[in-house]
Protein backbone atom coordinates (compact mmCIF):
# COMPACT_ATOMS: atom_id res chain seq x y z
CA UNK A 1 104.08 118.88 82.90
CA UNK A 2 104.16 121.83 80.43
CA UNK A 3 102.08 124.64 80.20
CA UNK A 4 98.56 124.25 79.77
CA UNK A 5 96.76 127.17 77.97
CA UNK A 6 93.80 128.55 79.28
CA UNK A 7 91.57 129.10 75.49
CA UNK A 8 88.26 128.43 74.19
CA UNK A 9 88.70 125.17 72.33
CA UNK A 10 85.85 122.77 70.98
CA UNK A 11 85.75 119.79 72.56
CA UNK A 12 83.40 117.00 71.62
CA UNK A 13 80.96 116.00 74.51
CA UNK A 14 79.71 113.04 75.81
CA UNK A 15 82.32 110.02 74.78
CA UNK A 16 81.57 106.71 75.33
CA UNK A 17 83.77 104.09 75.58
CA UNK A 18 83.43 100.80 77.29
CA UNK A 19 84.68 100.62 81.36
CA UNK A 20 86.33 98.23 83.11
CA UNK A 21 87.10 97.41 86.63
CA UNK A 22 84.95 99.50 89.22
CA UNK A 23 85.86 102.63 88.97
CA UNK A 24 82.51 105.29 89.81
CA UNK A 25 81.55 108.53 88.44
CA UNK A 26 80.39 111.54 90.34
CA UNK A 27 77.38 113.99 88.45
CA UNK A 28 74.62 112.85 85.74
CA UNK A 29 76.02 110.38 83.19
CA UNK A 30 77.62 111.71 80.45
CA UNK A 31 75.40 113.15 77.27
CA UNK A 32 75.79 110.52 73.76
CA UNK A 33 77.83 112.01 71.03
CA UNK A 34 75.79 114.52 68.20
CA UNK A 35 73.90 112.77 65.79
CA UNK A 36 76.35 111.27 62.88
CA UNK A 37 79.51 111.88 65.28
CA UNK A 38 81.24 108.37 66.00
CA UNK A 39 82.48 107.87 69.37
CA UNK A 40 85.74 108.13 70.05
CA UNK A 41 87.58 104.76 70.33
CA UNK A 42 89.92 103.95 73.63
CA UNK A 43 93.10 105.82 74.07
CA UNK A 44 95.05 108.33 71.40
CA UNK A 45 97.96 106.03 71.31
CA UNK A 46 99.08 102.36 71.22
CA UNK A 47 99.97 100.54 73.94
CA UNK A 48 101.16 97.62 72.17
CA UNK A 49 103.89 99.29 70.63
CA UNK A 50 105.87 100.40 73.55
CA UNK A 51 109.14 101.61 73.14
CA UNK A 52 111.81 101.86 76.12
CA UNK A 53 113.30 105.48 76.96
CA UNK A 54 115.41 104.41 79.75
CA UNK A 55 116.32 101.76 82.11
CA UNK A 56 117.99 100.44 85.26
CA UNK A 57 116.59 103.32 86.95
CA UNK A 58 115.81 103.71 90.71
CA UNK A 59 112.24 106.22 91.11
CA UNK A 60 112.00 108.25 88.72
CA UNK A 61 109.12 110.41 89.71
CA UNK A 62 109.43 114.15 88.24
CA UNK A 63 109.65 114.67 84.72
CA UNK A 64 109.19 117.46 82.12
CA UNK A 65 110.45 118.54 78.77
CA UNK A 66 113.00 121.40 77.43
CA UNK A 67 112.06 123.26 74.28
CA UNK A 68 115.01 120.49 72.41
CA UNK A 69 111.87 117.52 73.26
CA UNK A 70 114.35 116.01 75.48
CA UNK A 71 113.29 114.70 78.84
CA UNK A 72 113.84 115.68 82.38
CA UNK A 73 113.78 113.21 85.00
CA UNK A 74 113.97 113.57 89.06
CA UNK A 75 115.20 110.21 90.78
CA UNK A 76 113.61 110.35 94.35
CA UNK A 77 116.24 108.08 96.03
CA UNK A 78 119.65 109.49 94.71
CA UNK A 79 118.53 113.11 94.38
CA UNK A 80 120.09 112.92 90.57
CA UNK A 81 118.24 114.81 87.46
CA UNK A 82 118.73 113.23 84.23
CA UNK A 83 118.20 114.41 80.90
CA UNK A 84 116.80 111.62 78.86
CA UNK A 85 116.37 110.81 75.03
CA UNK A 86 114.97 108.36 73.24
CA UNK A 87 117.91 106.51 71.82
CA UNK A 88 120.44 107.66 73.68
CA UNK A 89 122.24 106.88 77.57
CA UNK A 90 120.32 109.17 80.12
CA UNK A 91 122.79 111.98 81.08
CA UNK A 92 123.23 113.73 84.85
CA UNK A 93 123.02 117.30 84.60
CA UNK A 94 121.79 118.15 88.28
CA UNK A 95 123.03 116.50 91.43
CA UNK A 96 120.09 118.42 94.45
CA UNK A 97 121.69 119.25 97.63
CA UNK A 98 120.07 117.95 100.90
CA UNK A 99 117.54 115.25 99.44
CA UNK A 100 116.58 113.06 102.52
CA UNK A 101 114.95 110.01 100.81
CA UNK A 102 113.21 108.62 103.68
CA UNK A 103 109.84 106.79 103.16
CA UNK A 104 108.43 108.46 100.56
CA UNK A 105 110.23 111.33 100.95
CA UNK A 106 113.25 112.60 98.07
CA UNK A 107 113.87 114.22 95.14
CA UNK A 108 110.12 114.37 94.11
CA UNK A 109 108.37 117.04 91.81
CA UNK A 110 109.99 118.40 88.37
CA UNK A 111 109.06 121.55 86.23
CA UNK A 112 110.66 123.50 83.86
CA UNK A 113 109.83 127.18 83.55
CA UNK A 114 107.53 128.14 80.87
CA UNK A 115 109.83 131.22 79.75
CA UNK A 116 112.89 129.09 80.07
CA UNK A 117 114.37 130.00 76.48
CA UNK A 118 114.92 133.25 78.17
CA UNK A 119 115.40 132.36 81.89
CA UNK A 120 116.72 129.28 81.84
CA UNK A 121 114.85 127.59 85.17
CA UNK A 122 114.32 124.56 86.17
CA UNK A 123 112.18 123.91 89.75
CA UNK A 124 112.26 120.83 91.94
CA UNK A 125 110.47 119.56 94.94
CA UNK A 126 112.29 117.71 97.48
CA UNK A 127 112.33 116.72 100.69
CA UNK A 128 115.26 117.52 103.21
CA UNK A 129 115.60 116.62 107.08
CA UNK A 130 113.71 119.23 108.46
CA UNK A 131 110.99 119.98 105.29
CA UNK A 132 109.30 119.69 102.22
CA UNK A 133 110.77 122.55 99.77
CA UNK A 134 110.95 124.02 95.93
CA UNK A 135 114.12 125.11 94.77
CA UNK A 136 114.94 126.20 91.31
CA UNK A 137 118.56 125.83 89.39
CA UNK A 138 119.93 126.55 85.82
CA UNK A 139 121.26 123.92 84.17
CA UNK A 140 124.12 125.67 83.28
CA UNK A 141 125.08 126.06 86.86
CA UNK A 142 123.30 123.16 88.74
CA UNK A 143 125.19 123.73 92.21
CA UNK A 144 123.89 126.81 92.43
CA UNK A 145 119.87 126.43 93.93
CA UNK A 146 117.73 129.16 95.00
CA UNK A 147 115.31 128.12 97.28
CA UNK A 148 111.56 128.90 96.03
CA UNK A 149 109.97 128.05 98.87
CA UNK A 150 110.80 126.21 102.29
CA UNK A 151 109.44 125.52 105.62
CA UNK A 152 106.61 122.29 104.23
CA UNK A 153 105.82 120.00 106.89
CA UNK A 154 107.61 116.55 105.69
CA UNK A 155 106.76 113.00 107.03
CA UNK A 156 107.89 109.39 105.97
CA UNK A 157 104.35 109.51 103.78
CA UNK A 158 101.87 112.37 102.75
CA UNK A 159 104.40 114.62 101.58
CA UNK A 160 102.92 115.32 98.06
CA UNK A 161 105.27 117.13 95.78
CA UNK A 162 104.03 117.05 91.90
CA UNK A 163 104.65 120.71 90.70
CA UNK A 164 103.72 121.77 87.32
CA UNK A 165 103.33 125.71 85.72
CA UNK A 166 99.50 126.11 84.92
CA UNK A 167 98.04 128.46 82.21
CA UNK A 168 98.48 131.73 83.67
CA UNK A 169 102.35 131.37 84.06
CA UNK A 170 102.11 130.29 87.60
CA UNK A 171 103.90 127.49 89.45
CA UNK A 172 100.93 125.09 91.44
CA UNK A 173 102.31 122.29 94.04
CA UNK A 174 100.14 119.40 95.62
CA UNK A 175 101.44 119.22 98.99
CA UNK A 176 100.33 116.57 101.40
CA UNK A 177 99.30 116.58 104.88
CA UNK A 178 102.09 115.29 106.31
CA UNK A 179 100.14 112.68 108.17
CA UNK A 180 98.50 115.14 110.37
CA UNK A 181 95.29 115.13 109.13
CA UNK A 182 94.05 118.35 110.59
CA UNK A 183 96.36 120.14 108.69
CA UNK A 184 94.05 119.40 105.60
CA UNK A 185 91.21 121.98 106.53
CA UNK A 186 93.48 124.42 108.72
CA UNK A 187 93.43 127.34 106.56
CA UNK A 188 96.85 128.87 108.02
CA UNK A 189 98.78 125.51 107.20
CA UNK A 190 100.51 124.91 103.99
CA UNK A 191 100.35 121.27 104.11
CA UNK A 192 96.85 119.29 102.46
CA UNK A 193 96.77 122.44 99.81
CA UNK A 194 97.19 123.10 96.61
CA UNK A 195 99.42 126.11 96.59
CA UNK A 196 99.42 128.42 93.58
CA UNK A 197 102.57 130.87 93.45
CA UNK A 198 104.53 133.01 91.24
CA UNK A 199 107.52 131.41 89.83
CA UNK A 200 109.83 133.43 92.62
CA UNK A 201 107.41 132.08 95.31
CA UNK A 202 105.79 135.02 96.16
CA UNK A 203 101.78 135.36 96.47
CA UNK A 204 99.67 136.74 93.37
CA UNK A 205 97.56 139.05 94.34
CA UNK A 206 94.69 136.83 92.60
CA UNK A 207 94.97 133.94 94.60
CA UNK A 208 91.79 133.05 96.59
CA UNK A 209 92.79 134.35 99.94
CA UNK A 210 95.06 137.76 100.55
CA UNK A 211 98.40 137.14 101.32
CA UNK A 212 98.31 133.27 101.16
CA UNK A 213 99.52 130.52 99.18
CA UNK A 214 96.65 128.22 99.56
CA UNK A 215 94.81 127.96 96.08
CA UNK A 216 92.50 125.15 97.23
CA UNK A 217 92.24 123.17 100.80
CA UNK A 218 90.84 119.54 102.09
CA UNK A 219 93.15 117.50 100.57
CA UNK A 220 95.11 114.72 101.82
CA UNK A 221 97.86 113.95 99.26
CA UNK A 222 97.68 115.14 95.45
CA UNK A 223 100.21 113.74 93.52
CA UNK A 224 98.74 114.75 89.98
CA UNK A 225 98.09 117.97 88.66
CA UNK A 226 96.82 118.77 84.86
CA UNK A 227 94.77 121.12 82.69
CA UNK A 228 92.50 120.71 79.83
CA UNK A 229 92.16 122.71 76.82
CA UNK A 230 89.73 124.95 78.14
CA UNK A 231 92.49 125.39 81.84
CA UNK A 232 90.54 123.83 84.10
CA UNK A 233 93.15 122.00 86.99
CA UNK A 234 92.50 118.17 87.15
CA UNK A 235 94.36 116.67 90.44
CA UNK A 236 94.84 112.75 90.83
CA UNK A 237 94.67 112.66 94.86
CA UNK A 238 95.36 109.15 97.05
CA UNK A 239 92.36 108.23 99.51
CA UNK A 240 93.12 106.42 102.57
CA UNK A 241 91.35 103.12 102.21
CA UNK A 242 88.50 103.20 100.42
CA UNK A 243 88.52 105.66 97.70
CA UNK A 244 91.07 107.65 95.95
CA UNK A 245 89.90 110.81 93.67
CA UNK A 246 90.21 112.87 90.62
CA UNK A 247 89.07 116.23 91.28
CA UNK A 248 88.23 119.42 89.35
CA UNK A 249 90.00 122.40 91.27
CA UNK A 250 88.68 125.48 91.48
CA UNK A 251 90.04 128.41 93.19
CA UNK A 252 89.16 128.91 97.28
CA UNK A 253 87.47 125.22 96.40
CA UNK A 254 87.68 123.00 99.78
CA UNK A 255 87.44 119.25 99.09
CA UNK A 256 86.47 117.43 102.17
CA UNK A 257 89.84 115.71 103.68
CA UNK A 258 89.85 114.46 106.37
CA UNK A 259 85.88 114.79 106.70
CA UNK A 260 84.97 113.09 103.67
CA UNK A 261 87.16 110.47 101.21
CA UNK A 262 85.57 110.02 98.37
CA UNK A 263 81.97 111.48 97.69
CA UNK A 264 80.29 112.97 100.89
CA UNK A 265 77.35 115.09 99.20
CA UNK A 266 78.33 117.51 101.53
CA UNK A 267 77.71 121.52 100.40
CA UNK A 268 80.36 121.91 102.40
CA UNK A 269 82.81 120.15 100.13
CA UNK A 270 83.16 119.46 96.40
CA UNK A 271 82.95 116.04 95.42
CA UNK A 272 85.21 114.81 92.81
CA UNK A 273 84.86 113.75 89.12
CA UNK A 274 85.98 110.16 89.91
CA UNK A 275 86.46 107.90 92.42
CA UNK A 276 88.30 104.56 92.59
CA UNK A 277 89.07 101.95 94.91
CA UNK A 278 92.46 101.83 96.67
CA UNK A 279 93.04 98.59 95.02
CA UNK A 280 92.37 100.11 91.36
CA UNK A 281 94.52 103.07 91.85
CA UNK A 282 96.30 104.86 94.50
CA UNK A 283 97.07 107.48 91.82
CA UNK A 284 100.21 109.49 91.44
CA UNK A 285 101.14 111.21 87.96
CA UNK A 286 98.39 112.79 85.86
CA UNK A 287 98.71 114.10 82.09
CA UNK A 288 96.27 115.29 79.58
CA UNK A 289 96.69 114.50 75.83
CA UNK A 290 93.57 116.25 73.59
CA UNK A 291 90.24 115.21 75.28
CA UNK A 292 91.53 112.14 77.82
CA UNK A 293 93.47 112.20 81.30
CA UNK A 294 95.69 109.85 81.66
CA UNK A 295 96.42 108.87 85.88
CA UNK A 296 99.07 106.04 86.60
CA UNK A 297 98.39 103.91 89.21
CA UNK A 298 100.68 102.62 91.93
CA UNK A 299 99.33 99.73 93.70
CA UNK A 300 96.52 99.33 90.86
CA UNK A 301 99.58 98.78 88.34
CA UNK A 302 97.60 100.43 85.38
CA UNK A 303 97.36 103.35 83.30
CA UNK A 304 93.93 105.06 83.68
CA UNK A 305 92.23 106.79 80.56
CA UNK A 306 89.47 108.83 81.87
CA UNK A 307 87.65 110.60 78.80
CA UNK A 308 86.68 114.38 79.41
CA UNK A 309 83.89 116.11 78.13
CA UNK A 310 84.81 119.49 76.93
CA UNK A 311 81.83 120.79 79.87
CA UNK A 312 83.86 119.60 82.75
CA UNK A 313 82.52 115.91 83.33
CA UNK A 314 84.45 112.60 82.31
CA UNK A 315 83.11 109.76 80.52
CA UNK A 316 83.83 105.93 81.69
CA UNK A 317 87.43 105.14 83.00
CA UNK A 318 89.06 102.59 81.20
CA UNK A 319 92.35 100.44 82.40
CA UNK A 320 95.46 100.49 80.23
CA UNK A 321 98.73 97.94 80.87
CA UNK A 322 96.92 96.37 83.96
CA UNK A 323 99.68 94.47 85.74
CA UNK A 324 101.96 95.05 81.90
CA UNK A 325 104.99 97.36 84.24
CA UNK A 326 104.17 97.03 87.57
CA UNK A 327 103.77 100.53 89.62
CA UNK A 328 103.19 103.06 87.21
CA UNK A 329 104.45 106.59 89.10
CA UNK A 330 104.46 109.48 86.43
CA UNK A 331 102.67 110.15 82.78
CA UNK A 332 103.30 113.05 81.08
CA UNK A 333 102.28 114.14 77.43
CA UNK A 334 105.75 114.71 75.60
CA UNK A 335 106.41 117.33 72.53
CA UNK A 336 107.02 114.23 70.09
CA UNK A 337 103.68 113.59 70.58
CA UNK A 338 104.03 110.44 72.88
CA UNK A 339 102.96 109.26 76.30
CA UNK A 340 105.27 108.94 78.20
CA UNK A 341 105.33 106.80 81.25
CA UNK A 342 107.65 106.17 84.50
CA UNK A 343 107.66 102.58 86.33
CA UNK A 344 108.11 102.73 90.12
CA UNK A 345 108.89 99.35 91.26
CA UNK A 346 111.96 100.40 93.15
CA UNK A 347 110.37 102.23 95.60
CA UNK A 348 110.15 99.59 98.60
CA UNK A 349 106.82 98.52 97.48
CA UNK A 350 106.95 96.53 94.19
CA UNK A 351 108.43 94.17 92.38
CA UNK A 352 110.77 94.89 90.64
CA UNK A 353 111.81 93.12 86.85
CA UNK A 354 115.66 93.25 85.76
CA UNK A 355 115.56 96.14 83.73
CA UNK A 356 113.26 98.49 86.22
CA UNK A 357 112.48 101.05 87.20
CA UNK A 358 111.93 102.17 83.27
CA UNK A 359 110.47 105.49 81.55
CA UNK A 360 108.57 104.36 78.62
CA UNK A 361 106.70 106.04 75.65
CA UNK A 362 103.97 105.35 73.79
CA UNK A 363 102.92 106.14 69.91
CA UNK A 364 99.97 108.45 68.73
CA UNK A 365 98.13 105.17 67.14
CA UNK A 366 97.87 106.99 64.34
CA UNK A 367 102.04 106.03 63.72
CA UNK A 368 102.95 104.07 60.64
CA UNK A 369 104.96 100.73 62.16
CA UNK A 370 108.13 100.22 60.97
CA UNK A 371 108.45 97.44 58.20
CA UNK A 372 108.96 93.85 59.67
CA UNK A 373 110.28 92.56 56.48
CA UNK A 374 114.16 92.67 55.93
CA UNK A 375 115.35 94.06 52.79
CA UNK A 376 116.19 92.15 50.18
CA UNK A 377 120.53 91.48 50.62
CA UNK A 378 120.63 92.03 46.38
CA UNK A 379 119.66 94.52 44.28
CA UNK A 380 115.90 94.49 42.25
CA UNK A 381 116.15 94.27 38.35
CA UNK A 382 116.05 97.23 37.33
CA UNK A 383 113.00 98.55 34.75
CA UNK A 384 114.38 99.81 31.47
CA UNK A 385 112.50 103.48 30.79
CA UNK A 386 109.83 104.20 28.84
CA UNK A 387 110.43 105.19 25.31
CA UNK A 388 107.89 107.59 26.07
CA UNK A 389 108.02 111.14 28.44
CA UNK A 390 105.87 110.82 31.31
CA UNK A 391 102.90 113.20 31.34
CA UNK A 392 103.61 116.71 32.86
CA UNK A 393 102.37 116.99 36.40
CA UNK A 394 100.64 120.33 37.03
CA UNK A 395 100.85 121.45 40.77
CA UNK A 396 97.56 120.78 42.56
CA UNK A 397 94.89 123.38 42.47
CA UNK A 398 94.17 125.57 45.67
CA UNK A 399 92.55 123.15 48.12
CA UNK A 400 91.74 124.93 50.98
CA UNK A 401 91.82 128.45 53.27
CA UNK A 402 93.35 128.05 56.72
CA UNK A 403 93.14 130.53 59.57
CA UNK A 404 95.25 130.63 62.53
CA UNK A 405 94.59 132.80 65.28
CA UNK A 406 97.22 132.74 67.79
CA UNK A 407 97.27 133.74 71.35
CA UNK A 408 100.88 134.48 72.97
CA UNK A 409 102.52 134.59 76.09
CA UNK A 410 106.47 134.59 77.19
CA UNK A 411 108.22 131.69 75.21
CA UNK A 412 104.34 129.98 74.59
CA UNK A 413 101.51 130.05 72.53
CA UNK A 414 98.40 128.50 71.74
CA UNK A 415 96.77 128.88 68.10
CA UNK A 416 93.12 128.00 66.85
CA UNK A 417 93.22 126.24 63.35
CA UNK A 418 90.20 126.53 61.23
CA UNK A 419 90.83 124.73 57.69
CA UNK A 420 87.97 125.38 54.75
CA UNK A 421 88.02 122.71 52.37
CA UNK A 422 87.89 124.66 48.51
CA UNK A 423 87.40 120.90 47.06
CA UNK A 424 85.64 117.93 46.94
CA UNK A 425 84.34 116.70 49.92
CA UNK A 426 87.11 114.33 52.01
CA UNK A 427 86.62 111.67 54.65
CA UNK A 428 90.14 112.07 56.14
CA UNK A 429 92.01 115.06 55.78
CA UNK A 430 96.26 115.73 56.82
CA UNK A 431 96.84 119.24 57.12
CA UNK A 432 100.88 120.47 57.30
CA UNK A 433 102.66 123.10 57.36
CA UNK A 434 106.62 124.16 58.35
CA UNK A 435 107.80 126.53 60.99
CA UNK A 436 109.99 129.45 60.40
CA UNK A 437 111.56 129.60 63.96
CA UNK A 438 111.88 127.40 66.64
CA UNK A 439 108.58 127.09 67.45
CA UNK A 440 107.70 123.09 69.56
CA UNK A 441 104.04 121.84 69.38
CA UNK A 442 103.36 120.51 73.11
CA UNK A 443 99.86 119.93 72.69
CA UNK A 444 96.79 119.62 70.60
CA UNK A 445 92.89 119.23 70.72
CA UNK A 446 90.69 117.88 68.13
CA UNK A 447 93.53 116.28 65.89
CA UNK A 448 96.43 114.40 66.17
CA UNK A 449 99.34 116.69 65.85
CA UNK A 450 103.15 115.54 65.33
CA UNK A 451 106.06 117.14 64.77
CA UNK A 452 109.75 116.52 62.69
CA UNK A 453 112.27 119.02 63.11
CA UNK A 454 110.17 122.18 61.91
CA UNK A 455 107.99 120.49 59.74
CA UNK A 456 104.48 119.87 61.10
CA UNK A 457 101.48 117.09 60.45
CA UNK A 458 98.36 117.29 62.09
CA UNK A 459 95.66 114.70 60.99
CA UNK A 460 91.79 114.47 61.98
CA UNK A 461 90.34 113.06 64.93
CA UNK A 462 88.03 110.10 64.41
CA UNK A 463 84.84 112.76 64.55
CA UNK A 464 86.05 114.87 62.14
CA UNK A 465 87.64 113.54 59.49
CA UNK A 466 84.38 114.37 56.88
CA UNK A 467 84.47 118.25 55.57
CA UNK A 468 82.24 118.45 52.77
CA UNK A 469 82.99 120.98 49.84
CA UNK A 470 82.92 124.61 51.41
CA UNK A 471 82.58 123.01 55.02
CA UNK A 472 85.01 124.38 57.50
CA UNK A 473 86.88 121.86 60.61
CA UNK A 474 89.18 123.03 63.48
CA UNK A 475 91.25 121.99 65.71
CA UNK A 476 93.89 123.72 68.56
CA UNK A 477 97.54 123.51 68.91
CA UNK A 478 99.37 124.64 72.03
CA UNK A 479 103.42 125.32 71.78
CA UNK A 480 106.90 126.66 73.40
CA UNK A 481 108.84 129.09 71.41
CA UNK A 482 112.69 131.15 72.02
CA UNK A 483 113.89 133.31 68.96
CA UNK A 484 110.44 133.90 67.62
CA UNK A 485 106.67 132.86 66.89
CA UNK A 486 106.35 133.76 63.17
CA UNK A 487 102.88 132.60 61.82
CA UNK A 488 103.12 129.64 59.28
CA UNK A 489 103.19 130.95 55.95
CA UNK A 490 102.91 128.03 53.85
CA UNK A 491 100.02 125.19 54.32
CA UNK A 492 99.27 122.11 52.52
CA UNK A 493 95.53 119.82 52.64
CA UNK A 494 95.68 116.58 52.20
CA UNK A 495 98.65 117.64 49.24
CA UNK A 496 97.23 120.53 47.51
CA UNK A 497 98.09 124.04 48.10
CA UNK A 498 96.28 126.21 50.85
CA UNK A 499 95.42 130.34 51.00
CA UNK A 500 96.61 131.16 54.48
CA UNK A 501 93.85 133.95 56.07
């Protein structure tokens, strides 16, 4: 999971789309979309054009993404992390000391380090004989761990252990309850939290209680941790058997395990977003890609799209590759622009095909297929030239004003993109531009956003595609940097030539 900015981004409200299986929704029903703003259609990419990362793995459950777009991948049972790219065989680069892989217990959690063009870390959860623990390595000298923190209660279930950085630089864990379910809602236990920490695994002074790690309580095994545009924390959390939850954290916020599973309407507790039965879900990984969370599902063997507002409410869940891979265990939102997404049939609880377990990815649906026809095995006559000249081309005429403002942080960035459209009016617009560094988009709101080498497209979203003459659209970009974060100089609308503000 990268870093997820904490900005003011427009997000549109109040998407419908149509809801299978039956999953529930805590609050008031979503509001309908503005007057002449089209609902946005099911999922941001296809899921019939899958294409296969990796194979003839065993677990893979951690995963996250160095500034080069390549994957890395934790594998509970062996204790290995493997960088992965599309195309090519996965390589080892970290063998972690002391894994115990019983039960659910292993190598579990994966992050790398927001700043890690300049420090180089990369954190794990895992689970040893006597605890739960984060440890952090370089990949340059992979024996060498520093523990992070230790001392977790560990169990053959409940043991939690997604870790992901969140907008303000600091490194959140879902930790489990360790099958003790009075650890949930003891405030002096570590276990049934969600800890918040700096990246050496000290305390910030912000957190909600003095001296503690414990960012939000009640909770009896989160497994998914992601933020929106605006950095709200969602967390994907298993029930025990009736529902499981998505929940919006906030900080000090306690969340009712073991009192309540699922909604209580208890002022006590917060009640989540969503709720699901145990059959439907029993979620683990959770990503968000523009305006949708995406949860995969374990013993519901499905991909979960749950639509978010912009306000802090969802829209209707909808089911992706029901029963397609088995266990689904991890999603995460890659830099290519893809969804990518771990199997976890291998994990003493599913079936498992030839080629699992499997890390998959998934196009923006916005992606040109490849041609299915061949080419042709001889050469095309060939058209004798004109006996004319062509017509001179002139360059096109200024087409648009583009501002970026940009908001920076250590080796990140997010930038607001506001594009005025000088010309005729347009009913789909492709804005692109090149960077001058190294700079990685990770993330985008409001358009679809892909990136080639240094060279940039980002095209609109199904709401937003009209911009009459004069009219003005935006959209939000999030990003990783090393060398430097130069603004784009040079910007091009739908072809023509663009004045950068």
């Amino acid at each position: 999971m990268r870093l997820r900015p904490m900005v003011a981004a427009t997000v549109v409200a109040g998407l419908a789309v149509a809801g299978v299986g039956t999953a529930t929704l805590a609050g008031a029903a979503p509001a309908a979309p503005p007057p002449g703003v089209a609902a946005l259609a099911v999922g941001d990419f296809d899921f019939t054009r899958p294409q296969v990362v990796a194979s003839g793995l065993t677990v893979p459950w951690g995963m996250d993404f160095l500034p080069d777009g390549s994957a890395l991948t934790a594998l509970r049972n062996s204790g290995q992390v493997l960088r992965v790219r599309p195309g090519q065989t996965p390589e080892q680069v970290a063998q972690i000391a002391g894994v115990n892989a019983t039960g659910e217990g292993g190598l579990l959690g994966l992050a790398v380090s927001p700043g890690y063009a300049q420090d180089g870390y990369v954190y794990v959860y895992l689970t040893t004989s006597t605890d739960n623990r984060i440890v952090r390595f370089r990949l340059s000298a992979p024996q060498n761990q520093e523990p992070v923190l230790t001392g977790l209660a560990r169990a053959s279930t409940h043991n939690g252990g997604r870790i992901a950085f969140g907008p303000d630089g600091m490194l959140y864990a879902g930790v489990g309850d360790a099958g003790q379910t009075a650890n949930a809602q003891n405030p002096q236990s570590r276990n049934g939290k969600i800890l918040r920490m700096r990246p050496d695994g000290s305390v910030p002074a912000d957190n909600p209680t003095a001296g503690s790690l414990v960012y939000s309580l009640g909770h009896r095994n989160v497994q998914g941790l992601a933020w929106d545009a605006q950095g709200r924390l969602h967390a994907a959390e298993f029930g025990q058997n009736t529902w499981d939850e998505v929940n919006l954290i906030v900080a000090g916020g306690n969340y009712g395990w073991p009192t309540v599973e699922g909604r209580g309407n208890d002022p006590r507790f917060r009640d989540p977003l969503v709720v699901w039965s145990t059959a439907e879900a029993s979620p683990s990984g959770a990503a968000i890609a523009g305006n949708r969370l995406f949860v995969a599902a374990l013993r519901g063997t499905r991909l979960w799209t749950v639509p978010l507002t912009g306000t802090g409410g969802v829209g209707t869940p909808t089911a992706e590759l029901t029963g397609v891979y088995g266990r689904l265990r991890t999603v995460e939102y890659g830099p290519d622009g893809w969804l990518w997404v771990t199997t976890s049939n291998r994990d003493g609880r599913g079936t498992p095909a030839a080629t699992d377990d499997r890390i998959l990815r998934f196009p923006p649906r916005d992606t040109t297929p490849p041609p299915t026809t061949p080419p042709p095995t001889t050469p095309p006559t060939t058209t004798p030239p004109p006996t004319t000249p062509p017509p001179t081309t002139t360059p096109p005429p200024v087409s648009c004003r583009v501002g970026w403002q940009a908001n920076q942080w250590s080796g990140g960035f997010t930038a607001e993109v506001s594009i005025t459209n000088l010309g005729t009016p347009v009913t789909g617009w492709t804005l692109t531009w090149t960077f001058a560094a190294d700079q990685r988009i990770t993330n985008a709101w409001n358009a679809q956003v892909t990136q080639s080498g240094a060279a940039v497209t980002a095209r609109n979203a199904s709401w937003n595609g009209t911009v009459p003459q004069n009219g003005t659209v935006s959209f939000g970009v999030q990003g990783t940097f090393g060398s430097g974060n130069p603004r784009p100089a040079a910007f091009q609308f739908n072809g023509g030539t663009c004045l950068a503000q």
